[in-house]
C-alpha atoms as a PDB file:
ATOM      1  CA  UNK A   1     -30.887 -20.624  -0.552  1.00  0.00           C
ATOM      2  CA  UNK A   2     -32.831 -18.203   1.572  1.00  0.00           C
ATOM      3  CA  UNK A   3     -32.078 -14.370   1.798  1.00  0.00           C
ATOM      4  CA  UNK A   4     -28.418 -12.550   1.485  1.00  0.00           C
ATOM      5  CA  UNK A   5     -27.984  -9.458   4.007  1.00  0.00           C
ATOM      6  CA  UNK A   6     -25.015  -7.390   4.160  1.00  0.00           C
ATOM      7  CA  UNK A   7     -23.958  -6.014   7.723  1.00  0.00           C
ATOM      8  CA  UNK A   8     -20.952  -4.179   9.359  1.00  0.00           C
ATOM      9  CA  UNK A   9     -20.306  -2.370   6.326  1.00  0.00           C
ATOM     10  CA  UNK A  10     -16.986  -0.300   6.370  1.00  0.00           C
ATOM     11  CA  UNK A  11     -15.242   1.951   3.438  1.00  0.00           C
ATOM     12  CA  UNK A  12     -13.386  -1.534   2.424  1.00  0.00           C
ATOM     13  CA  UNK A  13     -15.279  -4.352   3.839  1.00  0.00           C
ATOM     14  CA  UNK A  14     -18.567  -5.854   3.580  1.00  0.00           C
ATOM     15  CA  UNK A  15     -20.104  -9.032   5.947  1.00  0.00           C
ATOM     16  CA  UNK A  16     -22.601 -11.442   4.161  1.00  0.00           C
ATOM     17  CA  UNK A  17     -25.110 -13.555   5.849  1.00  0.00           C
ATOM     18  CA  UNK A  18     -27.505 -15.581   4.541  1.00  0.00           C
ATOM     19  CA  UNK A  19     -29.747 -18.485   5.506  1.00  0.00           C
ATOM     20  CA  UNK A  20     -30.835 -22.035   4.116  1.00  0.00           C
ATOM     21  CA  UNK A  21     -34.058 -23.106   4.993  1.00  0.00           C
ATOM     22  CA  UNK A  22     -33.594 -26.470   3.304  1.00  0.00           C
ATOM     23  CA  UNK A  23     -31.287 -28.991   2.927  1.00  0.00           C
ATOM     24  CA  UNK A  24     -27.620 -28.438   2.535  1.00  0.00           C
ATOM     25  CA  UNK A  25     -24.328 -27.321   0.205  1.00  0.00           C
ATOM     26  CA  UNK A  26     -21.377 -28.824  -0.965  1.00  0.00           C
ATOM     27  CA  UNK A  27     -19.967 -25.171  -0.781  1.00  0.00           C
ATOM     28  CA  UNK A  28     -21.182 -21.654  -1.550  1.00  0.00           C
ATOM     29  CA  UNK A  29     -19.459 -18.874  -3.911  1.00  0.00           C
ATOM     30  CA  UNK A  30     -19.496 -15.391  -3.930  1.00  0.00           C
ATOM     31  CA  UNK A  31     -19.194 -13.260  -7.243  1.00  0.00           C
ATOM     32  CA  UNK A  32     -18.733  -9.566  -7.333  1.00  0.00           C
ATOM     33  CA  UNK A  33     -16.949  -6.955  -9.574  1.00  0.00           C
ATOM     34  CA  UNK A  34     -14.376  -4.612  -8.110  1.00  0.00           C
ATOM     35  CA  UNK A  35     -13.998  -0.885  -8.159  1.00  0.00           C
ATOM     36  CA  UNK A  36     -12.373  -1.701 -11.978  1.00  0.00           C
ATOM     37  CA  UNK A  37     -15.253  -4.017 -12.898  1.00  0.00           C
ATOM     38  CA  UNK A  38     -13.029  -7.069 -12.624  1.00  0.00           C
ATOM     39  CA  UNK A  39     -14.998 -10.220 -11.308  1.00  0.00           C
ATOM     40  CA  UNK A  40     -14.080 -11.689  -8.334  1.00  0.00           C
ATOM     41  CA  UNK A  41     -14.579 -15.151  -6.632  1.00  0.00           C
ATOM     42  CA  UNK A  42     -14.835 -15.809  -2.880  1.00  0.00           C
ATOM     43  CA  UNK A  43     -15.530 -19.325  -1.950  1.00  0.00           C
ATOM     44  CA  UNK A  44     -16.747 -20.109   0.987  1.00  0.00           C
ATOM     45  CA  UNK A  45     -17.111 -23.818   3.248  1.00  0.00           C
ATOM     46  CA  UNK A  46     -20.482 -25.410   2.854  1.00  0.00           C
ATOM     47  CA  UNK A  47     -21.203 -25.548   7.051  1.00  0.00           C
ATOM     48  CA  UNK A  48     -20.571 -21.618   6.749  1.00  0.00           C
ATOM     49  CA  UNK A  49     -23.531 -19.389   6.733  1.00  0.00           C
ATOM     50  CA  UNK A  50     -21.667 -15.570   6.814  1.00  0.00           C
ATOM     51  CA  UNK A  51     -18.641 -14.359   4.828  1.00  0.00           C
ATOM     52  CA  UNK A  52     -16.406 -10.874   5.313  1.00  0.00           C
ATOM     53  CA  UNK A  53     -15.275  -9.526   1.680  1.00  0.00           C
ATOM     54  CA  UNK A  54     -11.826  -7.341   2.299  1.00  0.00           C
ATOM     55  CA  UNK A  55      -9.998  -5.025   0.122  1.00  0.00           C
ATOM     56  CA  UNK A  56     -13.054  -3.023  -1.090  1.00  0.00           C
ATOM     57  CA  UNK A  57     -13.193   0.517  -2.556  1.00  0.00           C
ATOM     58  CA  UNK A  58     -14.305   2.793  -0.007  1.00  0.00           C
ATOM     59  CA  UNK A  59     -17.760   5.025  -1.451  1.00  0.00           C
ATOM     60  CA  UNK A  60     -18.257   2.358  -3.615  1.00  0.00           C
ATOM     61  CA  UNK A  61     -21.269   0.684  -4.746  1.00  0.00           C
ATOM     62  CA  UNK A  62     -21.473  -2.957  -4.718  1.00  0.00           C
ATOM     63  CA  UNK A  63     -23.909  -6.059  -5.702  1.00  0.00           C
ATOM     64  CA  UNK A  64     -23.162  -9.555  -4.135  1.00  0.00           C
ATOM     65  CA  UNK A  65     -24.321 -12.935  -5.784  1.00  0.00           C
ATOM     66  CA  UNK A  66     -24.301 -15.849  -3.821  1.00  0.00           C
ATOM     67  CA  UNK A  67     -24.308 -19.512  -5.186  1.00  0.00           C
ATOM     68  CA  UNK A  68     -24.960 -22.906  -3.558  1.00  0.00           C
ATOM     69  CA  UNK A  69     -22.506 -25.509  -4.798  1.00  0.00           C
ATOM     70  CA  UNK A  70     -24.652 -29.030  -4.823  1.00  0.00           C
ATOM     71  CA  UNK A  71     -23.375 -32.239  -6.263  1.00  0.00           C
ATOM     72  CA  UNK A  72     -21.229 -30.423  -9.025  1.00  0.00           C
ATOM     73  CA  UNK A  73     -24.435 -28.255 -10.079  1.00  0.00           C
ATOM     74  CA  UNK A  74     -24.642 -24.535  -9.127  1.00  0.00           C
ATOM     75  CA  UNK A  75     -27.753 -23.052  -7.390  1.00  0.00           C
ATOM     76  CA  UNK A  76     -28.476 -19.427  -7.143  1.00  0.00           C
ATOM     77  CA  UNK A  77     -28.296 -16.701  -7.079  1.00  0.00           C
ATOM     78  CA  UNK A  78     -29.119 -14.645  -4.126  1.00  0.00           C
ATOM     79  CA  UNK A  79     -28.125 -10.897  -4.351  1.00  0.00           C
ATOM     80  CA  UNK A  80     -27.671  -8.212  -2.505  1.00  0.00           C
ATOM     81  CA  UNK A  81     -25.875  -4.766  -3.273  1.00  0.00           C
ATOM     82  CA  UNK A  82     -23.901  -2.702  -0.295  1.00  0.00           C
ATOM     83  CA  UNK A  83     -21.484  -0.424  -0.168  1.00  0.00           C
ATOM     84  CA  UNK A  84     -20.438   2.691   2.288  1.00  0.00           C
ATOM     85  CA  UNK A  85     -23.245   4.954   1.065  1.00  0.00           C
ATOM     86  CA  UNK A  86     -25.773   2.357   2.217  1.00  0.00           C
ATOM     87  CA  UNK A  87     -25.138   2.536   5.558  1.00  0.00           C
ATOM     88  CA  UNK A  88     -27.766   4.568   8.029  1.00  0.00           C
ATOM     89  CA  UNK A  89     -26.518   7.659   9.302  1.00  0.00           C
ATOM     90  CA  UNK A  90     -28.868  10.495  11.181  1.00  0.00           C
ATOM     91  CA  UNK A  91     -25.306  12.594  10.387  1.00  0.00           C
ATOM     92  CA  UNK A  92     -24.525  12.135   6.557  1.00  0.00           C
ATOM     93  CA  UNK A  93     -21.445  14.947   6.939  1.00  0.00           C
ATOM     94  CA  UNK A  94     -20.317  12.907   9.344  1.00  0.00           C
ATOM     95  CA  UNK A  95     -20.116   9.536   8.145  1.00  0.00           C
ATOM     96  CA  UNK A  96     -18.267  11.385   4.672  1.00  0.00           C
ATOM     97  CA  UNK A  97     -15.704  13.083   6.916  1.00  0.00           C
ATOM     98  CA  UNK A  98     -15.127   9.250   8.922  1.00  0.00           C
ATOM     99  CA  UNK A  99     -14.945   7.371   4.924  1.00  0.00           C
ATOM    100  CA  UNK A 100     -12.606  10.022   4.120  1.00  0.00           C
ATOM    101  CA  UNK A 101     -10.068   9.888   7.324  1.00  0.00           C
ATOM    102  CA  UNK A 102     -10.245   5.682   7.214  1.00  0.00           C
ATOM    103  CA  UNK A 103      -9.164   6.275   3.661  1.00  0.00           C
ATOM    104  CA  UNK A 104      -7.674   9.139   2.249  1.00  0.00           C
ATOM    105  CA  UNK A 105      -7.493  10.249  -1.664  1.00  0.00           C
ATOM    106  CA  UNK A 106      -3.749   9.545  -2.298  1.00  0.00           C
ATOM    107  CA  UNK A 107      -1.958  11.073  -5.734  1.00  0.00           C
ATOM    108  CA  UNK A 108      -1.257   7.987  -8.023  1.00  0.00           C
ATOM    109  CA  UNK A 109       1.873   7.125  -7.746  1.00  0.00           C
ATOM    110  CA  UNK A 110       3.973   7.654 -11.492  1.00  0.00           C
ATOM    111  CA  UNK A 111       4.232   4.871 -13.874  1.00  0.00           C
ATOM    112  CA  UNK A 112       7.296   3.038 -13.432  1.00  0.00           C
ATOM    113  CA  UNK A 113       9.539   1.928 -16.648  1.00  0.00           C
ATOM    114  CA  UNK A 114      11.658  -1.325 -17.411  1.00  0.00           C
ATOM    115  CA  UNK A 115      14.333  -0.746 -19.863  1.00  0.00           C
ATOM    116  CA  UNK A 116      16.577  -3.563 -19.904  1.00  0.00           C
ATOM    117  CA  UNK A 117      17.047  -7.245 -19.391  1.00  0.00           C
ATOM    118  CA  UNK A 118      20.754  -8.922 -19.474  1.00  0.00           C
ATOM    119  CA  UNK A 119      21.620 -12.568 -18.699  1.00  0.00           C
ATOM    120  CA  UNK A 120      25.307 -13.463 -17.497  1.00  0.00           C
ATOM    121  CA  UNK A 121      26.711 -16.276 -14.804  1.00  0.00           C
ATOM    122  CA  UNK A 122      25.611 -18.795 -17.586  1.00  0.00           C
ATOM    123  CA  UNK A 123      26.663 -22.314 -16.359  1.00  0.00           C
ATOM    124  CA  UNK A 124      24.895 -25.727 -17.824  1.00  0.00           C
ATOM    125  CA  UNK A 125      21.872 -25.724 -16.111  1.00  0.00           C
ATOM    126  CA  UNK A 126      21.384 -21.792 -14.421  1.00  0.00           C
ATOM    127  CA  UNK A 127      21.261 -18.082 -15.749  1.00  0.00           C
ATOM    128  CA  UNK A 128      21.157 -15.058 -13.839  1.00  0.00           C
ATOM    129  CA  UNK A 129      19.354 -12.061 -15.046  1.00  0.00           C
ATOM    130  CA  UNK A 130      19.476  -8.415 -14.419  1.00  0.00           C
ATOM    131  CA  UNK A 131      17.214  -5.551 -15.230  1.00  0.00           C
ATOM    132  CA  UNK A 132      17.315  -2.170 -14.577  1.00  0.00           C
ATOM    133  CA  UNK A 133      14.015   0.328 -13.201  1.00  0.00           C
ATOM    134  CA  UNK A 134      14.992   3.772 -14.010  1.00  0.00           C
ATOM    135  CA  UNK A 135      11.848   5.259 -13.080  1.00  0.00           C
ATOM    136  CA  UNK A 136       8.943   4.339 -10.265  1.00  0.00           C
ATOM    137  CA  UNK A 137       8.809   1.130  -8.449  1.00  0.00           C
ATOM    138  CA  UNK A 138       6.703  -1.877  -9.117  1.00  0.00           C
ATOM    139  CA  UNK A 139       4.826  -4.355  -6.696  1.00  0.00           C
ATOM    140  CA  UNK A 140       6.878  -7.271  -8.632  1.00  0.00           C
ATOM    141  CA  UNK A 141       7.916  -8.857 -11.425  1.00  0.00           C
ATOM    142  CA  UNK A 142       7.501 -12.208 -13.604  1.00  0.00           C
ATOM    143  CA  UNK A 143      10.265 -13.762 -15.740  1.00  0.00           C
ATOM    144  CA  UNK A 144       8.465 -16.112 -18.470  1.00  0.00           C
ATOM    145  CA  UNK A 145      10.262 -18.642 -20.130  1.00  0.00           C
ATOM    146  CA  UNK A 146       9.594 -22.434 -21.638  1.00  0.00           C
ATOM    147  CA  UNK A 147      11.375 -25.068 -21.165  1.00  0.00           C
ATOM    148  CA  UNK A 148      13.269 -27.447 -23.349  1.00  0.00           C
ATOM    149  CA  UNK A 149      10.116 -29.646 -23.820  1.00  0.00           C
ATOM    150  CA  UNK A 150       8.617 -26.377 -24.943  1.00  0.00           C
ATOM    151  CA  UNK A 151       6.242 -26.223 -21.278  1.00  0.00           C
ATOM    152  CA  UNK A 152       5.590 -22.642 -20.014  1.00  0.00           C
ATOM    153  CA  UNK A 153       6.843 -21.416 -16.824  1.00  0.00           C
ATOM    154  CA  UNK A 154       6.264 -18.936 -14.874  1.00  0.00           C
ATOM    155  CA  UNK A 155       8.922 -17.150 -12.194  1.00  0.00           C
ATOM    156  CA  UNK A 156       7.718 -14.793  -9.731  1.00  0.00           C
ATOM    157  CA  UNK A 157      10.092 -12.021  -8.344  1.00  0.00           C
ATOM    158  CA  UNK A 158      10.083  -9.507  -5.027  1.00  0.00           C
ATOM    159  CA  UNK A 159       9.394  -6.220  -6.702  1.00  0.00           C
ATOM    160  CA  UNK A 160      12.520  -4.733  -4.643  1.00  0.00           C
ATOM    161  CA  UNK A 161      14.772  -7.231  -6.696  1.00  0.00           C
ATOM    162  CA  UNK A 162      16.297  -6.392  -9.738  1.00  0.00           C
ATOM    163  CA  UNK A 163      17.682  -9.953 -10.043  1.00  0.00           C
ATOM    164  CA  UNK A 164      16.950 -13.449 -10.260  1.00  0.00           C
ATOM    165  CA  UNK A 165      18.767 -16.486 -10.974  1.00  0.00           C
ATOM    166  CA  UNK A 166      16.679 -19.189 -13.202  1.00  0.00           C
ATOM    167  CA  UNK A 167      17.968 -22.257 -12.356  1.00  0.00           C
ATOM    168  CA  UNK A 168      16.934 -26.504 -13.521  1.00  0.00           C
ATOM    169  CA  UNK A 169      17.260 -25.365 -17.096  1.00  0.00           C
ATOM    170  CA  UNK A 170      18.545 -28.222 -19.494  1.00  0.00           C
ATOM    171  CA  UNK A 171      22.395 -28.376 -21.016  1.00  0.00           C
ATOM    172  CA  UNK A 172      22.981 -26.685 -24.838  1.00  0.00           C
ATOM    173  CA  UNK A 173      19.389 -25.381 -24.929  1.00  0.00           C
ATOM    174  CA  UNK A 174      18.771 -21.483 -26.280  1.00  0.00           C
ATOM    175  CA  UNK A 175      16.173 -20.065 -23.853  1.00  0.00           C
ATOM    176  CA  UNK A 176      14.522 -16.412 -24.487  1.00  0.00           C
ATOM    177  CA  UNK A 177      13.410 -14.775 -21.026  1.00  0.00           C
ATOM    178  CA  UNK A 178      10.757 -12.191 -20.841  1.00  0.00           C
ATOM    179  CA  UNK A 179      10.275 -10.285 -18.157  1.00  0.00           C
ATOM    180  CA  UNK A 180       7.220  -8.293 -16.840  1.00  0.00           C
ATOM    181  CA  UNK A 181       7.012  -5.592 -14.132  1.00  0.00           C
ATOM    182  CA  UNK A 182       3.417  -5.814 -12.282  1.00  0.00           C
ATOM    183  CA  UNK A 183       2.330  -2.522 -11.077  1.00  0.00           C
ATOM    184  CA  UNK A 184      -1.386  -2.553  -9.294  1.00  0.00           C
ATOM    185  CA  UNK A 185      -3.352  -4.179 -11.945  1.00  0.00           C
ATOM    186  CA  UNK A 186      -1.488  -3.705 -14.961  1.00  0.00           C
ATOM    187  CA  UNK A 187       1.614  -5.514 -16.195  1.00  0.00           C
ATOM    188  CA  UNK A 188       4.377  -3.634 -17.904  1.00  0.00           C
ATOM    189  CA  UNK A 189       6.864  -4.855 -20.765  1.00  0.00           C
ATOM    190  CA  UNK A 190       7.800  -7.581 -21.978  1.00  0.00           C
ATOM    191  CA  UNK A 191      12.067  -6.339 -21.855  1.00  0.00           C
ATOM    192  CA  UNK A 192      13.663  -9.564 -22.971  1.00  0.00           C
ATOM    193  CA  UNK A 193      17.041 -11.314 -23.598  1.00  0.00           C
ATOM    194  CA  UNK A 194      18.105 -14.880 -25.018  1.00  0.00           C
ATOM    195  CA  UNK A 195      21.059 -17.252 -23.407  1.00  0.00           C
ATOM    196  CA  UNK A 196      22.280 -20.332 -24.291  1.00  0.00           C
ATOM    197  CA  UNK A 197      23.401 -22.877 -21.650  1.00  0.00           C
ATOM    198  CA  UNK A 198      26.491 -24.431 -21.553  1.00  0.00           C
ATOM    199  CA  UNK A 199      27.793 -27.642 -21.476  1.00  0.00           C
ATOM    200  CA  UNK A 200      29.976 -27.543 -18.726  1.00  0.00           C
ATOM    201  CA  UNK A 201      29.211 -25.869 -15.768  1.00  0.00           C
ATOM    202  CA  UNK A 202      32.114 -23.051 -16.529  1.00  0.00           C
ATOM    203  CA  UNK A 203      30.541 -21.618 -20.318  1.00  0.00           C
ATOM    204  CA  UNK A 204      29.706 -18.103 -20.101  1.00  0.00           C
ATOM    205  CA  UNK A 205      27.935 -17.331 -23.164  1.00  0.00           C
ATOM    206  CA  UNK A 206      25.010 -15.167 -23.665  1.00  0.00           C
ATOM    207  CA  UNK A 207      23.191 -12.854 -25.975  1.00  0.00           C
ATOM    208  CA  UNK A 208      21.433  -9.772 -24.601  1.00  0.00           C
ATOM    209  CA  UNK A 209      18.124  -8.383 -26.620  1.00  0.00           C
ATOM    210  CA  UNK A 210      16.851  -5.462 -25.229  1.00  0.00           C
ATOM    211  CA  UNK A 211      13.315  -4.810 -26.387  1.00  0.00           C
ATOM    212  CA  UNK A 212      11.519  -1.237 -25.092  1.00  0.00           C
ATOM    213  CA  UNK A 213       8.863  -1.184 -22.256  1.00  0.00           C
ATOM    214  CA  UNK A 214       5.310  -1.407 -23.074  1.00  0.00           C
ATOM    215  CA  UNK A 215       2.884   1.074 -22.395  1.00  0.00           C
ATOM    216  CA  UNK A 216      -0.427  -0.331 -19.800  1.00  0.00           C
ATOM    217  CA  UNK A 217      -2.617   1.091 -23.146  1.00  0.00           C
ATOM    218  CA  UNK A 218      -0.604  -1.269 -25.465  1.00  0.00           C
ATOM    219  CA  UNK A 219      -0.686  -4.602 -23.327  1.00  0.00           C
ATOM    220  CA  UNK A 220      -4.202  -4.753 -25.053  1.00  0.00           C
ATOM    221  CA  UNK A 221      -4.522  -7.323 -27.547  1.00  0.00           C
ATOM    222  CA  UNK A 222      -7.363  -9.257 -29.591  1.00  0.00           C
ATOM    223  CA  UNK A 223      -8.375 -12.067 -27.179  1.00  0.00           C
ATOM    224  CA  UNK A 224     -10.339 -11.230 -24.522  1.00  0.00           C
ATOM    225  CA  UNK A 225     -10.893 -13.535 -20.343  1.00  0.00           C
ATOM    226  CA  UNK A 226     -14.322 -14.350 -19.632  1.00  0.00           C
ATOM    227  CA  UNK A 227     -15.370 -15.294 -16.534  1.00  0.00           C
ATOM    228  CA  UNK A 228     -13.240 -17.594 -14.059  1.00  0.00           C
ATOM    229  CA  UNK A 229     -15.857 -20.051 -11.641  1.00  0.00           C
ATOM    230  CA  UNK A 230     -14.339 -22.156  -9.164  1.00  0.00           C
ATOM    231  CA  UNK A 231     -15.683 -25.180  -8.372  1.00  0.00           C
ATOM    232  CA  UNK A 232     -14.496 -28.725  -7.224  1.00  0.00           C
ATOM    233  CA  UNK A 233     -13.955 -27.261  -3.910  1.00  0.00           C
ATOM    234  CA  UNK A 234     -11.818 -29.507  -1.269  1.00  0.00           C
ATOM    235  CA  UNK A 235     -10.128 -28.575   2.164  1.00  0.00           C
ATOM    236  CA  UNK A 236      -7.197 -28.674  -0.170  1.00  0.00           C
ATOM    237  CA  UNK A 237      -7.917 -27.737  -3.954  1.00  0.00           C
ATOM    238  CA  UNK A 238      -9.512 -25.805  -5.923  1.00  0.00           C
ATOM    239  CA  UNK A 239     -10.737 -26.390  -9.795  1.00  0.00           C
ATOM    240  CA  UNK A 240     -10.517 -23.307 -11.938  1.00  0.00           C
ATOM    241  CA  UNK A 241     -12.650 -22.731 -14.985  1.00  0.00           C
ATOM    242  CA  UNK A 242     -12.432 -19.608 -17.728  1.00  0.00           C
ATOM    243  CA  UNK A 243     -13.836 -19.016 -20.893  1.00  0.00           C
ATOM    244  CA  UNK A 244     -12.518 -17.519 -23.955  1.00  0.00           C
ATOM    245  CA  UNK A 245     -15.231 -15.732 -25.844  1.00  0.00           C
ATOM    246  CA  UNK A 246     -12.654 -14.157 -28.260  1.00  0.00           C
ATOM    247  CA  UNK A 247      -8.995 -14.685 -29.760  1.00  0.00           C
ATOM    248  CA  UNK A 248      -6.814 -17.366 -28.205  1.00  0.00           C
ATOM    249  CA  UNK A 249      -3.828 -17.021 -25.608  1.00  0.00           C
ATOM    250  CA  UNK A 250      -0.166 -18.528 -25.857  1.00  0.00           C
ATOM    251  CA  UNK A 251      -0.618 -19.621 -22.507  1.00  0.00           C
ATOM    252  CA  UNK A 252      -2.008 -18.778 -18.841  1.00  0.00           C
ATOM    253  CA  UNK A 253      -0.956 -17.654 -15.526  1.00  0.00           C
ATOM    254  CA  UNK A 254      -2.974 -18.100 -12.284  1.00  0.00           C
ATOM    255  CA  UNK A 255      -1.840 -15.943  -9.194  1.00  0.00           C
ATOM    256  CA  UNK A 256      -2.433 -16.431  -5.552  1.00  0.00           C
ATOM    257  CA  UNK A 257      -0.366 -16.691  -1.952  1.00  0.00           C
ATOM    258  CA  UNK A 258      -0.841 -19.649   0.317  1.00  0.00           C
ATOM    259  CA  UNK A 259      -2.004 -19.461   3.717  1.00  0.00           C
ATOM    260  CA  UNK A 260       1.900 -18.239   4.813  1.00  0.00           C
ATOM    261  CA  UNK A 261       0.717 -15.008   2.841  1.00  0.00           C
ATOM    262  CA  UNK A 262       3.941 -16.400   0.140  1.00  0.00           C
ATOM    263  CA  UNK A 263       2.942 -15.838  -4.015  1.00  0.00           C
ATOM    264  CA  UNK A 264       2.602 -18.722  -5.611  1.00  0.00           C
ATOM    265  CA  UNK A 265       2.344 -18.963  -9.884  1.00  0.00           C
ATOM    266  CA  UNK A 266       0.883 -22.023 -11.526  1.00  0.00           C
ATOM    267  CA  UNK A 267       1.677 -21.653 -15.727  1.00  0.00           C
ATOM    268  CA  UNK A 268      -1.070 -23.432 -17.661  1.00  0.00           C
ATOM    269  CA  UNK A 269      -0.774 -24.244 -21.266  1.00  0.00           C
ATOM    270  CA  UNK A 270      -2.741 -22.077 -23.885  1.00  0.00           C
ATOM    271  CA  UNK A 271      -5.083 -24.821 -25.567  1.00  0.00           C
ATOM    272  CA  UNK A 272      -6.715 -25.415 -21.752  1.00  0.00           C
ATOM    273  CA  UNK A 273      -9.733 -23.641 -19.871  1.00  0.00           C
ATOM    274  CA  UNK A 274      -9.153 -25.390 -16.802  1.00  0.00           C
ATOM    275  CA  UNK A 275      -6.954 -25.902 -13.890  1.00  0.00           C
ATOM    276  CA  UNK A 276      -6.911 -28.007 -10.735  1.00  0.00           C
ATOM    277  CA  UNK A 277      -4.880 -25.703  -7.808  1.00  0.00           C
ATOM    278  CA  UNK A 278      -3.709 -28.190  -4.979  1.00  0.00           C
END
């Protein structure tokens, strides 16, 4: 790996470049941590030699690492650190009034609540919950649930729906929903309710548990993420790695959206650190 530059810097995008004066990569990787100090992962083809990072925090400073990807061993890294206030300007008032107009200090919106989750049209193999969002609005939502072979799964929801139906559930089983509300980068609740599925397609029975929203401040708990590397990288998967340097988790949840721009959530169990996204 030869030397990282950043270039066309804006209040919420960088461009990398970098060189390789010998030989070649599998595939490169870009870490970074975000305004919030959450690390991020770009990875980028191995025939590429410049990447654009979106969605950054304008006046905001950031450092870049790049890997090299080689026969399953990582290389690296180069840095580099960029951000707005890097960038030349004979008129410093002037570039601050142009990162303020391309992005202007907005109020934060109020913290929305969930108070209740019920479950009714309760055939054999479906249930239909409601909720109800008496305050605020959130980006969406994420029903949790396992299965009757005791797998995790994972549900994700349009955050202007307040319903959902949950259906290819098994006959007789008691399932206990929990429901989340994701707003930015926090995730509200759980509210939850049980139902039991009948055995013919025209039971209605269900048993509603309301449980009171959590607060963002109480969502923390004794284990703690690491770091998440990708690696493994195909034109059509991805491997996922994490560590656990503290506690252990009842399961995980990775998030993304395809190339169509639609979510996608892939539940993994709790005892694994690894993932393979296809």
């Amino acid at each position: 790996l030869g030397d990282l530059v950043a270039s066309h810097i804006t209040p919420n995008s960088v461009q990398l470049e970098w060189s390789i004066p010998e030989g070649t990569f599998d595939s490169f990787m870009v870490q970074y941590k975000d305004a919030q100090g959450q690390p991020q992962v770009l990875p980028v083809d191995g025939d590429s030699r410049t990447v654009t990072v979106p969605e950054l925090s304008p006046s905001h400073h950031y450092k870049f690492n790049l890997y090299g990807m080689w026969e399953q061993k990582r290389v690296g890294p180069v840095s580099t650190d960029a951000g707005w206030s890097t960038v030349e300007c004979l008129y410093p008032e002037l570039c601050s009034f142009i990162a303020t107009a391309v992005e202007p200090e907005k109020q934060p919106p109020s913290k929305p609540r969930l108070v209740e989750l019920t479950a009714s049209h309760i055939t054999s193999d479906s249930v239909q919950l409601e909720w109800r969002v008496p305050e605020g609005t959130f980006d969406s939502f994420m029903v949790q649930y396992r299965d009757a072979q005791g797998q995790p799964h994972a549900l994700p929801v349009d955050g202007g729906s307040h319903t959902v139906t949950v259906s290819g559930l098994s006959p007789s089983h008691r399932y206990k929903f929990n429901l989340y509300g994701i707003w930015g980068r926090k995730r509200l609740g759980p509210v939850s309710t049980d139902a039991i599925t009948g055995e013919s397609r025209d039971a209605q029975y269900w048993t509603p548990i309301v449980s009171a929203a959590v607060e963002p401040e109480e969502l923390i708990s004794e284990p703690h993420l690491g770091e998440l590397m990708a690696s493994h990288i195909t034109a059509n998967s991805v491997q996922l790695d994490w560590s656990i340097p503290e506690g252990t988790f009842d399961s995980f949840v990775v998030q993304y959206k395809d190339a169509q721009g639609q979510p996608r959530v892939l539940p993994v169990d709790g005892g694994s650190r690894t993932v393979n996204v296809q």
